[in-house]
PDB file of N, CA and C in Angstrom:
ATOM      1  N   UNK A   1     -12.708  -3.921   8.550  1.00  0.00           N
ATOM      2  CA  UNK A   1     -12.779  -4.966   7.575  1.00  0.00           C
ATOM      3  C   UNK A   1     -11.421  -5.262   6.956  1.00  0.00           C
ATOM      4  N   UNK A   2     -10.425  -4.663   6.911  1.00  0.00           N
ATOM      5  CA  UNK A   2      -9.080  -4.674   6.148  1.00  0.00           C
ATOM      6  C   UNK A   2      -8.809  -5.844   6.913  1.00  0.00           C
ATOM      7  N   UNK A   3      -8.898  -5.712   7.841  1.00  0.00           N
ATOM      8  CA  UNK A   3      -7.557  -6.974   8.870  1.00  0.00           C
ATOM      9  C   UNK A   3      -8.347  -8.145   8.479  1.00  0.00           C
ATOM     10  N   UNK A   4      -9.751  -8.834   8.190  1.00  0.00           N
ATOM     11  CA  UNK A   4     -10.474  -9.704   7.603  1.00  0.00           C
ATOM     12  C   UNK A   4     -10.043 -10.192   6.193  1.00  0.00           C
ATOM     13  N   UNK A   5      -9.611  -8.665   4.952  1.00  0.00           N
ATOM     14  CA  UNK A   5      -9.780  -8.422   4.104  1.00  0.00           C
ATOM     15  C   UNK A   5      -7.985  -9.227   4.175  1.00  0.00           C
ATOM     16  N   UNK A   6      -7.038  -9.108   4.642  1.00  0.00           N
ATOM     17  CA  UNK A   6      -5.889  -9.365   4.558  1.00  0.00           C
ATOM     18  C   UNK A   6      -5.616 -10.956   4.754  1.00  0.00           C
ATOM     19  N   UNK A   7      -6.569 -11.117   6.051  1.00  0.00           N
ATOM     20  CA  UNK A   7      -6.388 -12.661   6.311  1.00  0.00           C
ATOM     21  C   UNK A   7      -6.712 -13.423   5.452  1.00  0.00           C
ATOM     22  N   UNK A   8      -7.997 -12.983   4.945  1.00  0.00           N
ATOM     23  CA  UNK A   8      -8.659 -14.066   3.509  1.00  0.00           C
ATOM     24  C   UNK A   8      -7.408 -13.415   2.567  1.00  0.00           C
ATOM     25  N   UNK A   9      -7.052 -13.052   2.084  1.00  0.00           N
ATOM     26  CA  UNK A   9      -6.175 -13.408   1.048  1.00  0.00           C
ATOM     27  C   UNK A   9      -4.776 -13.548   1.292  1.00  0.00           C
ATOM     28  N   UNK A  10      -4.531 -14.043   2.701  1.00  0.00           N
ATOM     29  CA  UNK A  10      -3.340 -15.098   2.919  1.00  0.00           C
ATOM     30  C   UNK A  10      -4.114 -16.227   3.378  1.00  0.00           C
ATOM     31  N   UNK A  11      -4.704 -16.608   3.694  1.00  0.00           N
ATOM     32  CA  UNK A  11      -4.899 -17.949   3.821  1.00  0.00           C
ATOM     33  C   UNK A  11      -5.114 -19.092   2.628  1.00  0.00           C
ATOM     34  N   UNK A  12      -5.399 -18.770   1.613  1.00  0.00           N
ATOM     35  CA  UNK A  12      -5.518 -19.291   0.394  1.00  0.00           C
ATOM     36  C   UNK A  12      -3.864 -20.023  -0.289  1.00  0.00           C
ATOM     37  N   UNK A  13      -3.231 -19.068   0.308  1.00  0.00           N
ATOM     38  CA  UNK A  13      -1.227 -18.969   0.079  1.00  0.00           C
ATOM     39  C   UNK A  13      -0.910 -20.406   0.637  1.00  0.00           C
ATOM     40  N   UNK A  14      -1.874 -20.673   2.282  1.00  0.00           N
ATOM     41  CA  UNK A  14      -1.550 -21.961   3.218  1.00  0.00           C
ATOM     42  C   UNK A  14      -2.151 -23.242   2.479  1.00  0.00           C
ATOM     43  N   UNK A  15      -3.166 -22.725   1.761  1.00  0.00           N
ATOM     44  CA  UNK A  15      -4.221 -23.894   1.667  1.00  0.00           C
ATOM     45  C   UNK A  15      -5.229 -24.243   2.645  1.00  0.00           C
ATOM     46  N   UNK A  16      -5.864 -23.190   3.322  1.00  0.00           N
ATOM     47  CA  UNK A  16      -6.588 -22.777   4.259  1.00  0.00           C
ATOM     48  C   UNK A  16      -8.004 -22.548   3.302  1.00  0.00           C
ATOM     49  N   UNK A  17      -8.712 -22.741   2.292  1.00  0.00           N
ATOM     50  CA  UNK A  17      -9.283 -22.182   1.308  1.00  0.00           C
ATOM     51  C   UNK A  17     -10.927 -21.983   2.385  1.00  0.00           C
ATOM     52  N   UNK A  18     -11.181 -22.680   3.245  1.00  0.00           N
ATOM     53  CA  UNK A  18     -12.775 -22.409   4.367  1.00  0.00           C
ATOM     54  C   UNK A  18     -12.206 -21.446   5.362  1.00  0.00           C
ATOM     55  N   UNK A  19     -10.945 -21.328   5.801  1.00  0.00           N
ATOM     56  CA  UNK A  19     -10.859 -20.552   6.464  1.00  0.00           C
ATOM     57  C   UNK A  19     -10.555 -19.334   6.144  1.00  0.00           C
ATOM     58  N   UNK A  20     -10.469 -18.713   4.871  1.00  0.00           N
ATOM     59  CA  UNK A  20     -10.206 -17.664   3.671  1.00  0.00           C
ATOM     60  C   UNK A  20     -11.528 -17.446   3.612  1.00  0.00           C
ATOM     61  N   UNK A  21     -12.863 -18.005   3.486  1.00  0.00           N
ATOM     62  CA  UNK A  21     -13.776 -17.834   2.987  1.00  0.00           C
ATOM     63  C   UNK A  21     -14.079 -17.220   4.173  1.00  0.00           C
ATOM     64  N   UNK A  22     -14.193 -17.484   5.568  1.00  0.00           N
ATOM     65  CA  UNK A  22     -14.988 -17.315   6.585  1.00  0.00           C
ATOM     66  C   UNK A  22     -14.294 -16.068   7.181  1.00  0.00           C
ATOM     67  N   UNK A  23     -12.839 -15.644   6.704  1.00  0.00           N
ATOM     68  CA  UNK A  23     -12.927 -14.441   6.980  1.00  0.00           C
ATOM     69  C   UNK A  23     -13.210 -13.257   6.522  1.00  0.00           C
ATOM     70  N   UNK A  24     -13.511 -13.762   4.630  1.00  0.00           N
ATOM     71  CA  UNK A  24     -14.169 -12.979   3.357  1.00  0.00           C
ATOM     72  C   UNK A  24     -15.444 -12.841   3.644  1.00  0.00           C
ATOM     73  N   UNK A  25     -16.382 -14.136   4.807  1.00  0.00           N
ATOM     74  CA  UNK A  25     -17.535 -13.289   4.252  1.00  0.00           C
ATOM     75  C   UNK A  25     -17.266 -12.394   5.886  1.00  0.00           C
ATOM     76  N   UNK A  26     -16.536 -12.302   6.662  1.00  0.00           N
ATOM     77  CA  UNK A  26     -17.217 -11.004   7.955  1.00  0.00           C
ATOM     78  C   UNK A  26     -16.665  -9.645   7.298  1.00  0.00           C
ATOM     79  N   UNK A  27     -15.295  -9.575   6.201  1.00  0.00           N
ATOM     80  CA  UNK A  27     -15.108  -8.706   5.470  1.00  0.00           C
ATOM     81  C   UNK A  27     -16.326  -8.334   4.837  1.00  0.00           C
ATOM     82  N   UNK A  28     -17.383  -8.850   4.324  1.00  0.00           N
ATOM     83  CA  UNK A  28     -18.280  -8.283   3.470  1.00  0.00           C
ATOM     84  C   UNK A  28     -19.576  -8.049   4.040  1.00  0.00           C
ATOM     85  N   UNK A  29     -19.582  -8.792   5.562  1.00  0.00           N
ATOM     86  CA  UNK A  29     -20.575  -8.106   6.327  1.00  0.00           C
ATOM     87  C   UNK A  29     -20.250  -6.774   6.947  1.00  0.00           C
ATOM     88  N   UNK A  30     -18.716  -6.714   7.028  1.00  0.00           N
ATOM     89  CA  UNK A  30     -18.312  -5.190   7.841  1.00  0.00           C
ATOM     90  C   UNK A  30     -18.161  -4.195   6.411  1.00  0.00           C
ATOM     91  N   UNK A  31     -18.414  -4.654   4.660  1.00  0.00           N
ATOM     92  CA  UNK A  31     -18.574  -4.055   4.419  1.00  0.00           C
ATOM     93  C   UNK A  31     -18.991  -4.510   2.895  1.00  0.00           C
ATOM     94  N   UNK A  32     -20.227  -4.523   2.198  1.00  0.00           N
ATOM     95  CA  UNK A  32     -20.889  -5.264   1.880  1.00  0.00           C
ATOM     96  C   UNK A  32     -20.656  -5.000   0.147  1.00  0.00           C
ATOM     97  N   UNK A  33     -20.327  -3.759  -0.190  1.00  0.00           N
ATOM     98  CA  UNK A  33     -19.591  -3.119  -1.331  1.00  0.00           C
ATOM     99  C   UNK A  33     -18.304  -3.776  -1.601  1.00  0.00           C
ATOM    100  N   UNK A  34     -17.751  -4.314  -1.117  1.00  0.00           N
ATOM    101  CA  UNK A  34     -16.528  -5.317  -1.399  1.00  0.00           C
ATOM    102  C   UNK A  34     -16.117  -5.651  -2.414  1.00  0.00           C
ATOM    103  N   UNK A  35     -15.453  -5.534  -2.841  1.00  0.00           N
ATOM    104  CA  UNK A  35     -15.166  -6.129  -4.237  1.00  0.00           C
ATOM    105  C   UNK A  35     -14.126  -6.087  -4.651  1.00  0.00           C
ATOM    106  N   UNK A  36     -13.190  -7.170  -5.569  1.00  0.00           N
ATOM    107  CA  UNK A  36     -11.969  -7.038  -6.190  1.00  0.00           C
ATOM    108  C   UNK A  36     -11.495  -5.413  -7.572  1.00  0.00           C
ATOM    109  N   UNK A  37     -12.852  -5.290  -7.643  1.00  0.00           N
ATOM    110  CA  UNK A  37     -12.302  -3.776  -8.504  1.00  0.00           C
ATOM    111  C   UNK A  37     -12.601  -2.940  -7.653  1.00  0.00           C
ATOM    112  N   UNK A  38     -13.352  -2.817  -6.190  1.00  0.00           N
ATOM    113  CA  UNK A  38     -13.137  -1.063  -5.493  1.00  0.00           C
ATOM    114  C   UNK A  38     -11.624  -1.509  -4.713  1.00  0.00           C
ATOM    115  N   UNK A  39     -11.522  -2.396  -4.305  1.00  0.00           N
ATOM    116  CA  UNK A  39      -9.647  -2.914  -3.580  1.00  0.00           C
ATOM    117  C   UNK A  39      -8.862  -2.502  -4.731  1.00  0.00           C
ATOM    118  N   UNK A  40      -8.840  -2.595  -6.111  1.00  0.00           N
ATOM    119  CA  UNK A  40      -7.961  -2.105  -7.108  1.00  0.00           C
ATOM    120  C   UNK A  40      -7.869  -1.065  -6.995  1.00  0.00           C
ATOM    121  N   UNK A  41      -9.128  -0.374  -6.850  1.00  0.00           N
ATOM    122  CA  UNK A  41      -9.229   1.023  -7.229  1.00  0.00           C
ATOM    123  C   UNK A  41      -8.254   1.890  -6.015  1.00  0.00           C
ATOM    124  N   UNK A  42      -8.831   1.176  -4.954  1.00  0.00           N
ATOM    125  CA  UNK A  42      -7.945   2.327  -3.353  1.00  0.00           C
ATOM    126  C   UNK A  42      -7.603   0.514  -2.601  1.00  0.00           C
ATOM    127  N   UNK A  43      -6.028   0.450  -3.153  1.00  0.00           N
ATOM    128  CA  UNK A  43      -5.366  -0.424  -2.272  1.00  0.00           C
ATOM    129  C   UNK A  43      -5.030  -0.336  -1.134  1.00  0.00           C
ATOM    130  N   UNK A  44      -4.636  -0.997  -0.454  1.00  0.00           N
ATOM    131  CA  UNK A  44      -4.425  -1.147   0.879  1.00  0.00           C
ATOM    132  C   UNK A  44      -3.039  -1.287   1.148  1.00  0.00           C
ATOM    133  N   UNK A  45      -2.529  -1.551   0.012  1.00  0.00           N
ATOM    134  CA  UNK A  45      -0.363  -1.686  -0.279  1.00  0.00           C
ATOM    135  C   UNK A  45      -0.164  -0.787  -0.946  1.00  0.00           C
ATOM    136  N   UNK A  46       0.597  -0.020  -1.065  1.00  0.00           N
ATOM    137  CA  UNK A  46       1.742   0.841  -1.942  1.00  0.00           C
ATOM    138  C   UNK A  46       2.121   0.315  -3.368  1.00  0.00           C
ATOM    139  N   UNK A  47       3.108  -1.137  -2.929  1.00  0.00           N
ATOM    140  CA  UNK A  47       3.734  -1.805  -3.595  1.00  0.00           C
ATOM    141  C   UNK A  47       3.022  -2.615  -4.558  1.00  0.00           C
ATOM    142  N   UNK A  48       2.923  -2.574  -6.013  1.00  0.00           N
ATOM    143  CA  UNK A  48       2.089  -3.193  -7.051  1.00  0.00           C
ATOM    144  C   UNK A  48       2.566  -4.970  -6.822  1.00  0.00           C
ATOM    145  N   UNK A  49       3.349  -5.624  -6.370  1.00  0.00           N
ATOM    146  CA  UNK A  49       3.375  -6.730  -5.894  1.00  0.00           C
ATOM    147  C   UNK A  49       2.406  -7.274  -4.561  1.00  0.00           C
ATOM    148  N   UNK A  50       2.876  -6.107  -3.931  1.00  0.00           N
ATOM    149  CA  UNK A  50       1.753  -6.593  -2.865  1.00  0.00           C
ATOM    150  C   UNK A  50       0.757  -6.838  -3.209  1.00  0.00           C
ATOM    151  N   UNK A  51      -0.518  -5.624  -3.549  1.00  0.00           N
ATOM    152  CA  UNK A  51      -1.597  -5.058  -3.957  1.00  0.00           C
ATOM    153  C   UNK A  51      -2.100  -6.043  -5.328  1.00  0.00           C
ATOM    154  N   UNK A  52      -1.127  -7.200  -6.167  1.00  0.00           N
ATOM    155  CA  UNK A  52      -1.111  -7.698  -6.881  1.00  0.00           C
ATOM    156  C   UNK A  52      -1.734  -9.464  -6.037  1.00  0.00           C
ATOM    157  N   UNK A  53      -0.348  -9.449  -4.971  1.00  0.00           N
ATOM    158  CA  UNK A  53      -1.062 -10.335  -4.251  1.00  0.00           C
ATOM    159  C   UNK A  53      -2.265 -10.561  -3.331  1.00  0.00           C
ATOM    160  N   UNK A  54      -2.352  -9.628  -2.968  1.00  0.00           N
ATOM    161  CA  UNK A  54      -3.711  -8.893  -2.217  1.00  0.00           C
ATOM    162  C   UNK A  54      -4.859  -9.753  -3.169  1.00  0.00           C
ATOM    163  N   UNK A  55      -4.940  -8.891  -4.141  1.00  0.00           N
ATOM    164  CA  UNK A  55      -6.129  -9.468  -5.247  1.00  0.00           C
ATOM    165  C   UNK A  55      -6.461 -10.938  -5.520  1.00  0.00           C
ATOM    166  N   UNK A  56      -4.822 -11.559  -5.941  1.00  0.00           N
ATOM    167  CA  UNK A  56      -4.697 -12.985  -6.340  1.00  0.00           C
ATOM    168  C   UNK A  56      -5.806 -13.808  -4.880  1.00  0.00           C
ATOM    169  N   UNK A  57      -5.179 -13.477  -4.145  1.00  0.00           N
ATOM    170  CA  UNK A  57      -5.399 -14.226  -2.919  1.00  0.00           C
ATOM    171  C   UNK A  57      -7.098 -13.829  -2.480  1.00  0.00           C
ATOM    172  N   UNK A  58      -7.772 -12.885  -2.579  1.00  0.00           N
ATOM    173  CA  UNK A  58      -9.042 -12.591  -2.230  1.00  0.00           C
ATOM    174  C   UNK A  58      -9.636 -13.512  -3.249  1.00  0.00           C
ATOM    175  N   UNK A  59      -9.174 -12.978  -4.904  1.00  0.00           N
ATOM    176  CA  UNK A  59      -9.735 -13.592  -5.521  1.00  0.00           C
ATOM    177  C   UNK A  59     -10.083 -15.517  -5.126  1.00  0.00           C
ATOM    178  N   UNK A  60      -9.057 -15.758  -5.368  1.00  0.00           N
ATOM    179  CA  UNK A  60      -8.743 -17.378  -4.628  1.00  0.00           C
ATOM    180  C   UNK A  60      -9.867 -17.392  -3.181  1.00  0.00           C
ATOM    181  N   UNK A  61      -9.969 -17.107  -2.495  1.00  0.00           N
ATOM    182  CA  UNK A  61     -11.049 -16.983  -1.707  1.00  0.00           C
ATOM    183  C   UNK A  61     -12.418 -16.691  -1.882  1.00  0.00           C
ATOM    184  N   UNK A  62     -12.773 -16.023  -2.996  1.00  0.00           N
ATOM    185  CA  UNK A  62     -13.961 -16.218  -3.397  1.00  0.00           C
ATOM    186  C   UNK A  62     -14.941 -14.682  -3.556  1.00  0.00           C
ATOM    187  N   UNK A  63     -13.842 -14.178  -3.277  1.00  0.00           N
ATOM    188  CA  UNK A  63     -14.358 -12.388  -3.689  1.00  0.00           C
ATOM    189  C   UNK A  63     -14.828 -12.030  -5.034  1.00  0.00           C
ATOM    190  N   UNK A  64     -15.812 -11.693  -5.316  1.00  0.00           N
ATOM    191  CA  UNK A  64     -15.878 -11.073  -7.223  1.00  0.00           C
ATOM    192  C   UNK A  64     -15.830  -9.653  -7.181  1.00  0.00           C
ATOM    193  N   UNK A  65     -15.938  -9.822  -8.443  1.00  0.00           N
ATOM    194  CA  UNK A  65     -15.281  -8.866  -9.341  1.00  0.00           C
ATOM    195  C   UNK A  65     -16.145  -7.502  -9.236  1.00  0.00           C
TER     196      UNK A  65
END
């Protein structure tokens, strides 16, 4: 689900905002607990910029909270 989880929150960056969605929802079919606070909790970046954009961008796609 990460590589799903990554694409939806760059595509939102393009202005891609259906094609962000459609890879948010196979992220949440491969894993259905999804959410912008368990991704806070165990990021997927190191870097608090990244992991900052990470969020922005899921969020923008349509992930809750």
């Amino acid at each position: 689900y990460g590589a799903h989880c990554v694409t939806a929150a760059a595509l939102p960056y393009l202005g891609r905002t259906e094609e962000a969605k459609t890879a948010l929802n196979m992220a949440l079919k491969l894993n259905p607990r999804l959410s912008l606070t368990n991704i806070a909790r165990n990021p997927m970046f190191v870097r608090k910029n990244d992991v900052a954009r990470l969020l922005d961008g899921l969020r923008k796609a349509g992930l809750p909270e």
